[in-house]
Protein backbone atom coordinates (compact mmCIF):
# COMPACT_ATOMS: atom_id res chain seq x y z
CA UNK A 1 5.36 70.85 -55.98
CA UNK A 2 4.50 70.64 -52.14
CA UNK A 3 0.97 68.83 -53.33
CA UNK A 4 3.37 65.57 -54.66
CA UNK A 5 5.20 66.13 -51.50
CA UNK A 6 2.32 65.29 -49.11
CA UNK A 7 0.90 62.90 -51.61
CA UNK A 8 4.06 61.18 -51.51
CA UNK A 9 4.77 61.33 -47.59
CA UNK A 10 1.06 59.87 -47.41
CA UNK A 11 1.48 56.98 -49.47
CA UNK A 12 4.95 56.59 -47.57
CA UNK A 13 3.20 56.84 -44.61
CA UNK A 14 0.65 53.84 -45.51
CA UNK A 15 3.00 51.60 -47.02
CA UNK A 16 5.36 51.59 -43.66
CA UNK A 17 1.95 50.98 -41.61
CA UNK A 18 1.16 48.46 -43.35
CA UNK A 19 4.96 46.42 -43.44
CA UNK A 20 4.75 47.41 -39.71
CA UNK A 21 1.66 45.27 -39.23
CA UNK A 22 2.04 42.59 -41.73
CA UNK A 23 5.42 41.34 -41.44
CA UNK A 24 5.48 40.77 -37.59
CA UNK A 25 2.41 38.79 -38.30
CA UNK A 26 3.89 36.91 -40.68
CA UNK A 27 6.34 36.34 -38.96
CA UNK A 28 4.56 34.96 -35.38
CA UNK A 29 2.45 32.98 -37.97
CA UNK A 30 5.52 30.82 -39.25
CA UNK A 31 7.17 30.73 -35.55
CA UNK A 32 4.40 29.34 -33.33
CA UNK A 33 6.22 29.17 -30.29
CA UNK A 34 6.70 32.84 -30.52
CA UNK A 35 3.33 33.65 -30.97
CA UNK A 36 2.30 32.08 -28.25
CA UNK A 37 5.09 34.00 -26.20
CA UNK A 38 3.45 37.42 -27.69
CA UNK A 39 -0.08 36.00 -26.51
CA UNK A 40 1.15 35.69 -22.81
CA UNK A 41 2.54 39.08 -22.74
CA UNK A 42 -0.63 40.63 -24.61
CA UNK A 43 -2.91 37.99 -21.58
CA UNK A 44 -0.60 39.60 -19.05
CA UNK A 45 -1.32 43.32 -20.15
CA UNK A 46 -5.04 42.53 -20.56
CA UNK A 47 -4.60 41.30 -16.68
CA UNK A 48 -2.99 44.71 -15.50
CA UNK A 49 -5.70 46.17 -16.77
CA UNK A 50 -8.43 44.87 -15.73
CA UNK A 51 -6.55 45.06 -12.35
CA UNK A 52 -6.23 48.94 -12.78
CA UNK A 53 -9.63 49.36 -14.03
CA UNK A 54 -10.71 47.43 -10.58
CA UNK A 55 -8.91 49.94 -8.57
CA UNK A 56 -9.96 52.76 -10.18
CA UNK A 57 -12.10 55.44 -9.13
CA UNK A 58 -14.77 57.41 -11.00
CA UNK A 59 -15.22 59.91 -8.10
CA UNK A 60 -15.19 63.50 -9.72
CA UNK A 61 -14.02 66.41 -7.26
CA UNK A 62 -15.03 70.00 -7.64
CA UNK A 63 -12.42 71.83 -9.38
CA UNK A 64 -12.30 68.88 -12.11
CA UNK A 65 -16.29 69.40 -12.25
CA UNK A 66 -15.14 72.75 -13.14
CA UNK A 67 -13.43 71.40 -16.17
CA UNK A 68 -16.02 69.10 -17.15
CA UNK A 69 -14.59 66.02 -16.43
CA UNK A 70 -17.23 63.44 -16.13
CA UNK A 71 -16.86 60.21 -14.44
CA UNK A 72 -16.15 57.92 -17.20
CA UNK A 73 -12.70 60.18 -18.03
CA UNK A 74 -11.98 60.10 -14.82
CA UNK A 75 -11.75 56.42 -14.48
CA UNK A 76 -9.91 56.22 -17.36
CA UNK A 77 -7.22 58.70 -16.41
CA UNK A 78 -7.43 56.55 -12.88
CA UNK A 79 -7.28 52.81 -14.95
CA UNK A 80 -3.79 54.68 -16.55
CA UNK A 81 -2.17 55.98 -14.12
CA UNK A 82 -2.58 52.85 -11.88
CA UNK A 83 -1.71 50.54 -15.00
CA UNK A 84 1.53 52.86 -15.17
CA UNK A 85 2.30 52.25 -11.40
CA UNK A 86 2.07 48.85 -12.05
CA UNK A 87 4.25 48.31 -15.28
CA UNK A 88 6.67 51.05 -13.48
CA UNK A 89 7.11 49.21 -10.11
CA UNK A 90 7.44 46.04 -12.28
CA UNK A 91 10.25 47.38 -14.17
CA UNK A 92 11.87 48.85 -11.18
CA UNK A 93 11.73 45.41 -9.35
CA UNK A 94 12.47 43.55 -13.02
CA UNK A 95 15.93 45.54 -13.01
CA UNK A 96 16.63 45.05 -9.57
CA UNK A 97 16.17 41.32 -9.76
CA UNK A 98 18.68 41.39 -12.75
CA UNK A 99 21.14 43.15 -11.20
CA UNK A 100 21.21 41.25 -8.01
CA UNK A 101 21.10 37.98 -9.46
CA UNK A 102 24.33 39.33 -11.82
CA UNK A 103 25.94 40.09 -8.73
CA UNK A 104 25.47 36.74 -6.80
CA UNK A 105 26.29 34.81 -10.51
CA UNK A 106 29.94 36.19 -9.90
């Protein structure tokens, strides 16, 4: 009985991927001016990071040389953290702006 059960949950599984990456397609493809909303955000991402993968460092210290880290994972973990600082700092200063601005709207 457990054998349906994970048969099931996998074809449960693929059917929700699947309406999760058709109908928001569908949907951006009958509202153009949406789409090109999502574009700009998904330009805007690309942007941070290729700003974070700028900044980033490949330098590999000792003790990670230890754990085999190579250079390419560290620039990676280095492209996501700085990515992170970014979207974090613009989030911070997002809220603040909100919050402000609903104060001097009063």
């Amino acid at each position: 009985m457990a054998n349906y059960g994970i048969v099931l949950t996998y074809i449960l599984l693929a059917a929700a991927t699947l309406a999760a990456l058709v109908f928001p397609i569908m949907h951006l493809a009958t509202h153009p001016k949406k789409a090109k909303k999502v574009g700009i955000g998904f330009a805007a991402l690309l942007v941070i990071y290729i700003i974070a993968t700028l900044f980033a460092s490949n330098e590999v210290t000792e003790q990670f040389a230890k754990l085999n880290v190579t250079a390419t994972a560290s620039k990676q973990v280095g492209t996501g953290l700085i990515a992170f600082y970014i979207l974090a700092a613009g989030a911070v200063i997002s809220a603040a702006y909100t919050e402000v601005s609903k104060m001097l709207n009063k």
